[in-house]
N, C-alpha and C. Protein backbone atom coordinates (compact mmCIF):
# COMPACT_ATOMS: atom_id res chain seq x y z
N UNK A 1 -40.51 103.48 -7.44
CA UNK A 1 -41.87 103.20 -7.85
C UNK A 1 -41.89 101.85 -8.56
N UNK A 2 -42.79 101.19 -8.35
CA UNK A 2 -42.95 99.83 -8.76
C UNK A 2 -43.41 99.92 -10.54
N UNK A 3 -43.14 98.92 -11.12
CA UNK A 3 -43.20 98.95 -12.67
C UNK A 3 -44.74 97.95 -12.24
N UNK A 4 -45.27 98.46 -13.86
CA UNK A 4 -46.45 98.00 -13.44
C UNK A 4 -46.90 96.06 -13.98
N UNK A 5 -45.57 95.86 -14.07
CA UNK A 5 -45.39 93.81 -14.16
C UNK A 5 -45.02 94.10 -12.74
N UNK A 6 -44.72 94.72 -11.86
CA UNK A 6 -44.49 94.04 -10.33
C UNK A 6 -46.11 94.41 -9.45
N UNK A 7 -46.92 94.78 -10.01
CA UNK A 7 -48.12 95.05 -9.15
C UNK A 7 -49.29 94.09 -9.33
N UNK A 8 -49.78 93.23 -8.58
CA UNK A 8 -50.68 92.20 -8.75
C UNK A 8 -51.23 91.35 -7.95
N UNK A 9 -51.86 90.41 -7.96
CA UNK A 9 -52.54 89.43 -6.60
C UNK A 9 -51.58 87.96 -7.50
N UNK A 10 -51.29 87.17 -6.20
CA UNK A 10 -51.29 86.09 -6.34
C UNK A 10 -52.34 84.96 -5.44
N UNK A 11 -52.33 83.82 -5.80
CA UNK A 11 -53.38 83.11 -4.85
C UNK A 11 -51.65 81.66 -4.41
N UNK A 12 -52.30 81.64 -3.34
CA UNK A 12 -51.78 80.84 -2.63
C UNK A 12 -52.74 79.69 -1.96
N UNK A 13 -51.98 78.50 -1.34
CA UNK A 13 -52.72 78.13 -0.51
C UNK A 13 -52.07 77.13 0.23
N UNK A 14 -52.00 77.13 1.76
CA UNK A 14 -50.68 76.35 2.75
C UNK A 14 -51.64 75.35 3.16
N UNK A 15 -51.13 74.11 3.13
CA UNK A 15 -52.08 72.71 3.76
C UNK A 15 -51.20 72.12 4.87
N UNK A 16 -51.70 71.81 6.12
CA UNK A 16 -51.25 71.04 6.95
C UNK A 16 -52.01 69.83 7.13
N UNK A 17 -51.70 68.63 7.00
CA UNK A 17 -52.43 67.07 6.85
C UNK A 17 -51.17 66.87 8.16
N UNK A 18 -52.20 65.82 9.23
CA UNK A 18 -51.68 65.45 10.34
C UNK A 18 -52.17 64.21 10.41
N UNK A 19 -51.42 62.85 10.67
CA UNK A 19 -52.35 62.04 10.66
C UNK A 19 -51.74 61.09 12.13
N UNK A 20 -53.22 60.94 12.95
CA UNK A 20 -52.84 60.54 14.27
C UNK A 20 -53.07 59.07 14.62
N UNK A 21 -52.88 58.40 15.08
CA UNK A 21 -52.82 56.81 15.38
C UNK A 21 -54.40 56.80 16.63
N UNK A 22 -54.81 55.34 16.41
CA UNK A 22 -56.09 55.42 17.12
C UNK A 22 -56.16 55.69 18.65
N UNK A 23 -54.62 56.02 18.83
CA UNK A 23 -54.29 56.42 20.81
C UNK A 23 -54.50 57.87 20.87
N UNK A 24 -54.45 58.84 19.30
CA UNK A 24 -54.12 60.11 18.96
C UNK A 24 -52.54 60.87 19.09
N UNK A 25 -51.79 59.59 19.13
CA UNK A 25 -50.06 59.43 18.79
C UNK A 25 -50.12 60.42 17.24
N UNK A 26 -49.45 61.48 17.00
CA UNK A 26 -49.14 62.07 15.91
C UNK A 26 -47.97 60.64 15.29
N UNK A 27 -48.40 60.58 13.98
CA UNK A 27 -47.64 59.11 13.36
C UNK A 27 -46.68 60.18 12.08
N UNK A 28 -47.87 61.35 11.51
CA UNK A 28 -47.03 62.21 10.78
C UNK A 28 -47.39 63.33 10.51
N UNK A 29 -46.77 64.46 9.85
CA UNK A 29 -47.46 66.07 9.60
C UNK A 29 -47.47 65.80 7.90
N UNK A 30 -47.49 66.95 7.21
CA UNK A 30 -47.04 67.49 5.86
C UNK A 30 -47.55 68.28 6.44
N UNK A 31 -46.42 69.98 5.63
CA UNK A 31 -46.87 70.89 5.47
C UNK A 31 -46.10 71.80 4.01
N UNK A 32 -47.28 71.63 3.66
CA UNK A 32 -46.95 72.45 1.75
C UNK A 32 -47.94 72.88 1.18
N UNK A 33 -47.63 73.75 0.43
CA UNK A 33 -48.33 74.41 -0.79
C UNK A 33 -48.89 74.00 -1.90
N UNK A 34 -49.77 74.64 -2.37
CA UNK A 34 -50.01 74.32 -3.52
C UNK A 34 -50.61 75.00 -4.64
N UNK A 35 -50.94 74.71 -5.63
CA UNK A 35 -51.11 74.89 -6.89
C UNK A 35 -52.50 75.49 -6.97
N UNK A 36 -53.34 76.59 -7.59
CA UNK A 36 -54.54 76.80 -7.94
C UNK A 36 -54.32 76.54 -9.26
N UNK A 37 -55.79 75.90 -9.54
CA UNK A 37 -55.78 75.48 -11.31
C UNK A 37 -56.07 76.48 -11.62
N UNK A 38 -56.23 76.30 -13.11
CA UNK A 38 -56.79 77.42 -13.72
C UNK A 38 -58.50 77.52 -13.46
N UNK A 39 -59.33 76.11 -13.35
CA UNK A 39 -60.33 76.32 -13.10
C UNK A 39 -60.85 76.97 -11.79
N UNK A 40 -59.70 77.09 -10.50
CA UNK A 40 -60.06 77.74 -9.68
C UNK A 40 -59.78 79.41 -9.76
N UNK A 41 -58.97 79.36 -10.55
CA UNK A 41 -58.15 80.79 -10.84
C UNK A 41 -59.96 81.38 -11.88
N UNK A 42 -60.22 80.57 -12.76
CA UNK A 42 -61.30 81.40 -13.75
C UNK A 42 -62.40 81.18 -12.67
N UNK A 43 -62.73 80.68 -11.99
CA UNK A 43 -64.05 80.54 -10.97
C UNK A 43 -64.00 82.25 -10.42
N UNK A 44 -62.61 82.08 -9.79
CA UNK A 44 -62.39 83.55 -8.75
C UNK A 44 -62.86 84.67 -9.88
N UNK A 45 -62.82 85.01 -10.75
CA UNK A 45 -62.81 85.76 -11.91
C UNK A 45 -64.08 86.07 -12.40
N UNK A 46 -64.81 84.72 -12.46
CA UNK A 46 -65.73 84.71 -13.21
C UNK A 46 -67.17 84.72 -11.92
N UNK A 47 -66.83 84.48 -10.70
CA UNK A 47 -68.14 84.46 -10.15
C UNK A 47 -67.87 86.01 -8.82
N UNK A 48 -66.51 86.95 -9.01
CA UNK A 48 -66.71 88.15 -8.83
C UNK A 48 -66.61 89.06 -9.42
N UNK A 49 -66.30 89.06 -10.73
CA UNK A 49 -66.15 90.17 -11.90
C UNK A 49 -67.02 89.97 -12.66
N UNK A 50 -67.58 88.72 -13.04
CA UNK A 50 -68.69 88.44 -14.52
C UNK A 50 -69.92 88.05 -14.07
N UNK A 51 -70.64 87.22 -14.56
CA UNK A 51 -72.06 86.99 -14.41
C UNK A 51 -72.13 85.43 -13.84
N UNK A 52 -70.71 84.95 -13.39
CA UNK A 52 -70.67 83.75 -12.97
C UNK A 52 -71.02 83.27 -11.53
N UNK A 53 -71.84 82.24 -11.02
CA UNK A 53 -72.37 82.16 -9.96
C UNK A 53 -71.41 81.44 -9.32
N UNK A 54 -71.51 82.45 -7.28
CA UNK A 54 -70.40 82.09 -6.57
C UNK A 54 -70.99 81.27 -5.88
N UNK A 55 -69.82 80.04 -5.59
CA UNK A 55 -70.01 78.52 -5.27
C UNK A 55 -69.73 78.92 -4.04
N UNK A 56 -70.74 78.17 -2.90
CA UNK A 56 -70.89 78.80 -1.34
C UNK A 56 -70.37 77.53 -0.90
N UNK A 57 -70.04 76.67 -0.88
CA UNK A 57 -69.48 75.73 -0.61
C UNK A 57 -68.40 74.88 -0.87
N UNK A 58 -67.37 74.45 -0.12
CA UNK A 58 -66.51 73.92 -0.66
C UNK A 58 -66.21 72.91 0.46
N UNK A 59 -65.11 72.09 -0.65
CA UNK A 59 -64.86 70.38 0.03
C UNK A 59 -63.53 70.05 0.25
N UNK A 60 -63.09 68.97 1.14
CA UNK A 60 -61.46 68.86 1.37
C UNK A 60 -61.87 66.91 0.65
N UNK A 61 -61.00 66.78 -0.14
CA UNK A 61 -60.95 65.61 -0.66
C UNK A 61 -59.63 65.12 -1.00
N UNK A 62 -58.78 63.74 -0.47
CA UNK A 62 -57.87 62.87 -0.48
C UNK A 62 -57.34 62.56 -1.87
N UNK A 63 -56.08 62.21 -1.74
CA UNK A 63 -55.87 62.14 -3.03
C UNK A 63 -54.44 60.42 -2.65
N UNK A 64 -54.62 59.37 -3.43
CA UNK A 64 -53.84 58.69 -2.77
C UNK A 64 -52.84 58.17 -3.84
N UNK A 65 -52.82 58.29 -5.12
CA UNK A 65 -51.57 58.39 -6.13
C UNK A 65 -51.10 59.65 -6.75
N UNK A 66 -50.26 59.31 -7.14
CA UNK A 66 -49.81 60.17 -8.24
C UNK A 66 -49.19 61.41 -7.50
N UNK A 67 -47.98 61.98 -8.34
CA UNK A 67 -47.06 63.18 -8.21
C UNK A 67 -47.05 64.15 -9.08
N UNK A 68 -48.02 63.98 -9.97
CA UNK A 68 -47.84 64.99 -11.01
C UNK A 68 -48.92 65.75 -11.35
N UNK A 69 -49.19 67.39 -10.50
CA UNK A 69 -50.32 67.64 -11.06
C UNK A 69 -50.13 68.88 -12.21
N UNK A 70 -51.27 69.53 -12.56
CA UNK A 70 -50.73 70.25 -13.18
C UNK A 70 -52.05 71.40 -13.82
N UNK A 71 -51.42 72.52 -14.04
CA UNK A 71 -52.30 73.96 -13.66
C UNK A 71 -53.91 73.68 -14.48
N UNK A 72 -53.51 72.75 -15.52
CA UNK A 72 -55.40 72.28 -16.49
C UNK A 72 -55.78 71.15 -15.40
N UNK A 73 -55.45 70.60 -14.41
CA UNK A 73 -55.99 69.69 -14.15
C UNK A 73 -57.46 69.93 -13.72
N UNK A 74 -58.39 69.43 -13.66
CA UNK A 74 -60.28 69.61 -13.43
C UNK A 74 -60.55 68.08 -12.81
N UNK A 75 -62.05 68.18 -12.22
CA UNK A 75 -62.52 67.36 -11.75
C UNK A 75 -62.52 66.35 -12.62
N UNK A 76 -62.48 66.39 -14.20
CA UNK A 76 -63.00 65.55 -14.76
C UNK A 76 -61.65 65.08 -15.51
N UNK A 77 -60.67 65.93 -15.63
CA UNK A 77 -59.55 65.78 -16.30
C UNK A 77 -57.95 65.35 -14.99
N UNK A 78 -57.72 64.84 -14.81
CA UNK A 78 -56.46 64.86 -13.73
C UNK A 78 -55.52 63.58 -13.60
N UNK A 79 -55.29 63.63 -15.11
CA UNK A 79 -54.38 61.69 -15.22
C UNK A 79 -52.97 61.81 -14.24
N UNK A 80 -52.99 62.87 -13.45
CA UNK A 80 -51.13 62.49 -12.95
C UNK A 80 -51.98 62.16 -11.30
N UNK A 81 -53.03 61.90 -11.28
CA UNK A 81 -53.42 61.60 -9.73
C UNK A 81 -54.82 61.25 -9.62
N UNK A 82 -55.32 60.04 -8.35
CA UNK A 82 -55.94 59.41 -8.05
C UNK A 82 -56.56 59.71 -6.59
N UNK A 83 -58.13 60.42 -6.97
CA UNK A 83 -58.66 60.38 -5.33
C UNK A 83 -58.64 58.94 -4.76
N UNK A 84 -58.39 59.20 -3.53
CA UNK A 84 -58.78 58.39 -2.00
C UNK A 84 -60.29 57.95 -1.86
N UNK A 85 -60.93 56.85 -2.45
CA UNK A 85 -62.26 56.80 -2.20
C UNK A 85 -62.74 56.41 -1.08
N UNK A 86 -63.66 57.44 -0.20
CA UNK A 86 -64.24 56.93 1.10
C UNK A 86 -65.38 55.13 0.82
N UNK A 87 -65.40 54.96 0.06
CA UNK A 87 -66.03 53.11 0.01
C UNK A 87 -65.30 52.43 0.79
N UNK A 88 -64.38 52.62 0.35
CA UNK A 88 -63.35 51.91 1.48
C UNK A 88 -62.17 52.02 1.84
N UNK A 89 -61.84 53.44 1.81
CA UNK A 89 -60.40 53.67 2.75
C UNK A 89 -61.12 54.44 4.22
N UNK A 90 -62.07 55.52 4.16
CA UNK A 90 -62.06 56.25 5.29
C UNK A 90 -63.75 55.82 5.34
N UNK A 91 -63.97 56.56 6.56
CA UNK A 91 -64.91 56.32 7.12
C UNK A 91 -66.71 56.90 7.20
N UNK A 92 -66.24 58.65 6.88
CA UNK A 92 -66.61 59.63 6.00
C UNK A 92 -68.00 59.48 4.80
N UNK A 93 -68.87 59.50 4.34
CA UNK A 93 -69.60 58.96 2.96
C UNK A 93 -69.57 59.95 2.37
N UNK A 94 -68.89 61.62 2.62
CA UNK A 94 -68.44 62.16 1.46
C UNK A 94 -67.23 62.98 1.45
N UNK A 95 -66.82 63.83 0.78
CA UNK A 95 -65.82 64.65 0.97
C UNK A 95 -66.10 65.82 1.99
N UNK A 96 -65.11 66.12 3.12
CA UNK A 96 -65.13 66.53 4.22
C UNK A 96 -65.37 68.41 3.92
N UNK A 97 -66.28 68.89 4.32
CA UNK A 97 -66.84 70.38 4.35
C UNK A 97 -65.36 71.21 4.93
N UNK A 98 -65.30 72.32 3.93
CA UNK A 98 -64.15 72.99 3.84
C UNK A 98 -65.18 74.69 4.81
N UNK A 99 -64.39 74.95 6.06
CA UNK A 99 -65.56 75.95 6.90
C UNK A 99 -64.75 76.78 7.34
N UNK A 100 -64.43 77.64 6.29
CA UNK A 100 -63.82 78.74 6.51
C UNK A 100 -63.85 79.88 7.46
N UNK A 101 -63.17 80.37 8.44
CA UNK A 101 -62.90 81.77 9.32
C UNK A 101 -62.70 82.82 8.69
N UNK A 102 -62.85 83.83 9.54
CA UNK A 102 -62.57 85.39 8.74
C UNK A 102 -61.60 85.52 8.27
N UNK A 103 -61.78 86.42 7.18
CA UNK A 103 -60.52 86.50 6.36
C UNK A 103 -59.79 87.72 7.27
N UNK A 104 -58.31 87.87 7.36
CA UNK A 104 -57.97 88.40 8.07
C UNK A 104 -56.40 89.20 6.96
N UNK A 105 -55.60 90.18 7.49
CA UNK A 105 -54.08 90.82 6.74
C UNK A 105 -54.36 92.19 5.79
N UNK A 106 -53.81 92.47 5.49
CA UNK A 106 -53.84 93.43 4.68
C UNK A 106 -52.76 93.41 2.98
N UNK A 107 -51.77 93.61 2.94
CA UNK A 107 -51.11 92.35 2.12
C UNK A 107 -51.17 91.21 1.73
N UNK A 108 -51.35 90.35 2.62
CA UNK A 108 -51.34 89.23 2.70
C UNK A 108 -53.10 88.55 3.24
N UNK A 109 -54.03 88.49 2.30
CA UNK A 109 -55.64 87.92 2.83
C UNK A 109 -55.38 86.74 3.31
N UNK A 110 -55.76 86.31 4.17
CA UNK A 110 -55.62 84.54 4.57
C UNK A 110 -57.67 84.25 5.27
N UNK A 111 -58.03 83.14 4.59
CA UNK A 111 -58.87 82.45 5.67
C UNK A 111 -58.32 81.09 5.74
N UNK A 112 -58.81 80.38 7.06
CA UNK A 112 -58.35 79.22 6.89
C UNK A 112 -59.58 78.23 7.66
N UNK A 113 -59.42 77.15 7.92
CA UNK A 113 -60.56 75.79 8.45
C UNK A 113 -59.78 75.91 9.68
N UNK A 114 -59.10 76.46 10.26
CA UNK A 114 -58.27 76.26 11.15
C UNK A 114 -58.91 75.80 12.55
N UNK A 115 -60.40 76.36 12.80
CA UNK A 115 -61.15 75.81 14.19
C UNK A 115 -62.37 74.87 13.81
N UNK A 116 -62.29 74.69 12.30
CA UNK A 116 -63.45 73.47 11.56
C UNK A 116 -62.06 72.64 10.86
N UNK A 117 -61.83 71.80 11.66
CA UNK A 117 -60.74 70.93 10.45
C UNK A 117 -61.47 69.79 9.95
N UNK A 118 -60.78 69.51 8.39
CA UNK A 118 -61.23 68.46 7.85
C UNK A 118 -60.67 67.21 8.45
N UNK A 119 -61.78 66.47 8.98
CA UNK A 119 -61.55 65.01 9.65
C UNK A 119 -61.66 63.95 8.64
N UNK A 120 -60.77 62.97 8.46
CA UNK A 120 -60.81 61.58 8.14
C UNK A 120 -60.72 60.35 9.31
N UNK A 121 -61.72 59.56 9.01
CA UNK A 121 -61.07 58.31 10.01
C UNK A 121 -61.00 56.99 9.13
N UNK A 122 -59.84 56.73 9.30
CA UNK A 122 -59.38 55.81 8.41
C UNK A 122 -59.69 54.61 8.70
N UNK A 123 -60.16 53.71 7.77
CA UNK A 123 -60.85 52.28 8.07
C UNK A 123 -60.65 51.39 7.22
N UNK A 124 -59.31 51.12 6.44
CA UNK A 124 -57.89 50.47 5.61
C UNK A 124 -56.82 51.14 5.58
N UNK A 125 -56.02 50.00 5.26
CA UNK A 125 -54.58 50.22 5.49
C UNK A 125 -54.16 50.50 3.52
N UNK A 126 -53.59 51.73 3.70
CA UNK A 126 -53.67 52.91 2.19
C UNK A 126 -52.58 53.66 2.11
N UNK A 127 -52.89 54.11 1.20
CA UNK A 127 -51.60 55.74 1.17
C UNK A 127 -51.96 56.81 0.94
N UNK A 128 -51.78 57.99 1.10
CA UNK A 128 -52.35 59.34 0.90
C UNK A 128 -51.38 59.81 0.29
N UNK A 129 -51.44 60.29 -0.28
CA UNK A 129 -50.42 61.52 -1.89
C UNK A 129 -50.05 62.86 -1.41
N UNK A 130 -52.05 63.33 -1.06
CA UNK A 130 -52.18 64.69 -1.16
C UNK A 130 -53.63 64.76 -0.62
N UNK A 131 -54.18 66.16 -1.06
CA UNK A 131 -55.15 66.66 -1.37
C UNK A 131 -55.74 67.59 -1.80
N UNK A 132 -57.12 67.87 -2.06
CA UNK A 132 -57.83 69.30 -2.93
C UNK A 132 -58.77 69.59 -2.73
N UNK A 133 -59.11 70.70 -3.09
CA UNK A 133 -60.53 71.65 -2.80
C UNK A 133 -61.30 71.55 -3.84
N UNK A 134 -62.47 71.17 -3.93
CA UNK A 134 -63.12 70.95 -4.74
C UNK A 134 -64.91 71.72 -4.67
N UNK A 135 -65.98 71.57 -5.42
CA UNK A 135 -67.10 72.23 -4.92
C UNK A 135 -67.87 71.07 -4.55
N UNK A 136 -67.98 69.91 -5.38
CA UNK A 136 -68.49 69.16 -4.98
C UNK A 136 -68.00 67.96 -3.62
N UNK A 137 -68.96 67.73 -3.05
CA UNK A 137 -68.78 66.87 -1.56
C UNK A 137 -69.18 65.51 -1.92
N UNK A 138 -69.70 64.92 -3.27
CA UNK A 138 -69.40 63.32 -3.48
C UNK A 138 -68.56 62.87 -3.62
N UNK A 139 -67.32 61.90 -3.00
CA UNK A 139 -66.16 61.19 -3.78
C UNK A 139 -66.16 59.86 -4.19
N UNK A 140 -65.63 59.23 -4.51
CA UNK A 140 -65.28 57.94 -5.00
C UNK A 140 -65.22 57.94 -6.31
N UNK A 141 -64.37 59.07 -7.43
CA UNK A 141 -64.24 58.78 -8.68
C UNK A 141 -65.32 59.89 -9.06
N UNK A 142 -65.85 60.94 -8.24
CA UNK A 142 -66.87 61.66 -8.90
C UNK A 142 -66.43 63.10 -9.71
N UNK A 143 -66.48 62.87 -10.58
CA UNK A 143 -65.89 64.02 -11.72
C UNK A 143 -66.62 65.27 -12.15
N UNK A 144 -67.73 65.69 -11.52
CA UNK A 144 -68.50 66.93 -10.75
C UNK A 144 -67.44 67.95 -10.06
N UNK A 145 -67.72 69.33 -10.30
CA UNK A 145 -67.41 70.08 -9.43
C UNK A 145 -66.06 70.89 -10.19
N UNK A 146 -65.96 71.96 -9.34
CA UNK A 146 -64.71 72.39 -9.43
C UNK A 146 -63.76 72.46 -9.07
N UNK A 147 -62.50 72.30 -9.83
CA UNK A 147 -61.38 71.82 -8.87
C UNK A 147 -60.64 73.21 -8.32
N UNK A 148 -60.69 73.77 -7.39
CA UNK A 148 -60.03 75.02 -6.93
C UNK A 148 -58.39 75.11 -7.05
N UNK A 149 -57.85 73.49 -6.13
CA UNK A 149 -56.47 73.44 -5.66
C UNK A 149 -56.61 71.95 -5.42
N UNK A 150 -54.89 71.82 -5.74
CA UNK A 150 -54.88 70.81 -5.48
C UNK A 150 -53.21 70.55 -4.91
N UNK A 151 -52.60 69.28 -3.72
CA UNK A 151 -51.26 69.79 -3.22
C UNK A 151 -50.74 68.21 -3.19
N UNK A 152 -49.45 68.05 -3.37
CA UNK A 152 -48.78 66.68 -3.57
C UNK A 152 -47.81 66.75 -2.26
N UNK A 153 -48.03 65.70 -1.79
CA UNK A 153 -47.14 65.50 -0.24
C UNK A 153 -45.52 65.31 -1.30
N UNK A 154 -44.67 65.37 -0.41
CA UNK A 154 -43.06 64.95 -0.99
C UNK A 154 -42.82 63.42 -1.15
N UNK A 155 -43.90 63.00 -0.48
CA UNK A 155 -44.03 61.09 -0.78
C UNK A 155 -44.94 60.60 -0.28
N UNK A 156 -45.91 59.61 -0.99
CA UNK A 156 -47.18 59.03 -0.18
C UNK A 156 -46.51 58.61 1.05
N UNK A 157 -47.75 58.65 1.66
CA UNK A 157 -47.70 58.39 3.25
C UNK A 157 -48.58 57.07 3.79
N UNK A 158 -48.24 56.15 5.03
CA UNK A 158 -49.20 55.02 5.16
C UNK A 158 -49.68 55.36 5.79
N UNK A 159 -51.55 54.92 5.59
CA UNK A 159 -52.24 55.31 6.88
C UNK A 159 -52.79 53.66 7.47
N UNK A 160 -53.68 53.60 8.52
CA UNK A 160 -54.02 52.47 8.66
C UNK A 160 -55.65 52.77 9.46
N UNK A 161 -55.90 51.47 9.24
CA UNK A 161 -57.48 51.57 9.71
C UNK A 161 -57.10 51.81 11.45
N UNK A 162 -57.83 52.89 11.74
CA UNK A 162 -57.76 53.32 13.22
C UNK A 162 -57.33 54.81 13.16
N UNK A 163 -56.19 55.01 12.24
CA UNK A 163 -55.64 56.48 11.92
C UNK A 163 -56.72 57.56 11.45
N UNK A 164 -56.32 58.70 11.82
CA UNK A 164 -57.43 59.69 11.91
C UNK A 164 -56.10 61.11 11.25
N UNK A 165 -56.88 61.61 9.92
CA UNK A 165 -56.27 62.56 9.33
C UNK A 165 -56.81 63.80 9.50
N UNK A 166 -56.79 64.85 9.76
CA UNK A 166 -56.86 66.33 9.97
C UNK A 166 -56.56 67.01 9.05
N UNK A 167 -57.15 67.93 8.20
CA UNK A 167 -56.56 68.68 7.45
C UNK A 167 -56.84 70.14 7.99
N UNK A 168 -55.93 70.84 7.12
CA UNK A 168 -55.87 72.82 7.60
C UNK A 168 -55.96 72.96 6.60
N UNK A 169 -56.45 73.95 5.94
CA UNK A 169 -56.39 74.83 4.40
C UNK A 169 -56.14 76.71 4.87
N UNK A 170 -55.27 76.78 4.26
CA UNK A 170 -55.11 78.33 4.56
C UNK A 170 -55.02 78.81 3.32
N UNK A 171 -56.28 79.28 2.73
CA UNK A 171 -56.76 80.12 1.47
C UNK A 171 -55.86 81.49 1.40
N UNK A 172 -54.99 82.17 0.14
CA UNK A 172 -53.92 83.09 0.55
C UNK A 172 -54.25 84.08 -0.71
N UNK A 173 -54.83 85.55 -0.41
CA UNK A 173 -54.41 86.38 -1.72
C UNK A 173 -53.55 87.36 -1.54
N UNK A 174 -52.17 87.20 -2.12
CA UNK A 174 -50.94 88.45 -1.75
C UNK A 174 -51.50 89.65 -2.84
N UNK A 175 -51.06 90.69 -2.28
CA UNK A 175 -50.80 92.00 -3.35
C UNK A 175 -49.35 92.26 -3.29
N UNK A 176 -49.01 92.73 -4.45
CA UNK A 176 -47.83 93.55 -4.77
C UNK A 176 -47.64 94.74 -4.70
């Protein structure tokens, strides 16, 4: 019988970023995990257990410095990293609509963007870090919204004007 510190949900969440050359040549993948803040962790909490209102929308937004994030980070707070502003790296005028499929498992909940992927088309030559889920769909420095998740590649990556990025989000709640 399980002790009752081994029984619980965790949140997960698996990102695949693909980024293709203007022939649609795959140039590179990432695929990793990442981190829910706490503000996404108290959102889940607070807008299905309390009186907190659930955010029907969500955003895939670039991230092009920094390696260091960390579980307080917020829209408004996040000194170990730097969004990707569509002004002038991508092509985009806001952060790309996150369009989730059925949730599907029994153990293991998963939805993912998997047949709505987040598109970038890149229109400078930049670097990409990472990226995150956010509620709000303005970027360029906009400190609105909630930050759900957020995921650090193993090393920025170059993109170039012509390159076209794809993202996957696979939203994850395990039970124990």
């Amino acid at each position: 019988m399980k002790e009752k510190s081994d029984v619980g949900i965790s949140l997960e969440n698996y990102w695949v970023v693909t980024c293709h050359d203007s022939n649609g040549v795959e140039k590179w993948e990432e695929r990793v995990k990442n981190l829910v803040t706490t503000a996404g962790a108290n959102h889940i909490l607070d807008g299905t257990f309390k009186s907190g209102t659930q955010i029907t929308s969500w955003y895939v937004g670039l991230t092009n410095t920094g390696s260091t994030l960390a579980i307080a980070d917020t829209m408004a707070s996040h000194s170990g990293w730097t969004e990707l502003a569509h002004t002038t790296k991508y092509s985009e005028t806001v952060r790309q609509t996150l369009t989730l499929g059925s949730i599907t498992g029994t153990t293991t909940s998963t939805c993912d963007n998997t047949s709505s992927k987040a598109t970038f088309s890149m229109n400078a030559t930049s670097t990409v870090a990472g990226a995150f889920v956010v509620s709000n769909n303005a970027s360029a420095s906009v400190t609105a919204g909630t930050l759900y998740g957020v995921v650090d590649f193993g090393s920025e990556r170059g993109v170039i004007s012509g390159d076209t990025l794809t993202v996957t989000v696979t939203l994850t709640a395990k039970t124990a």
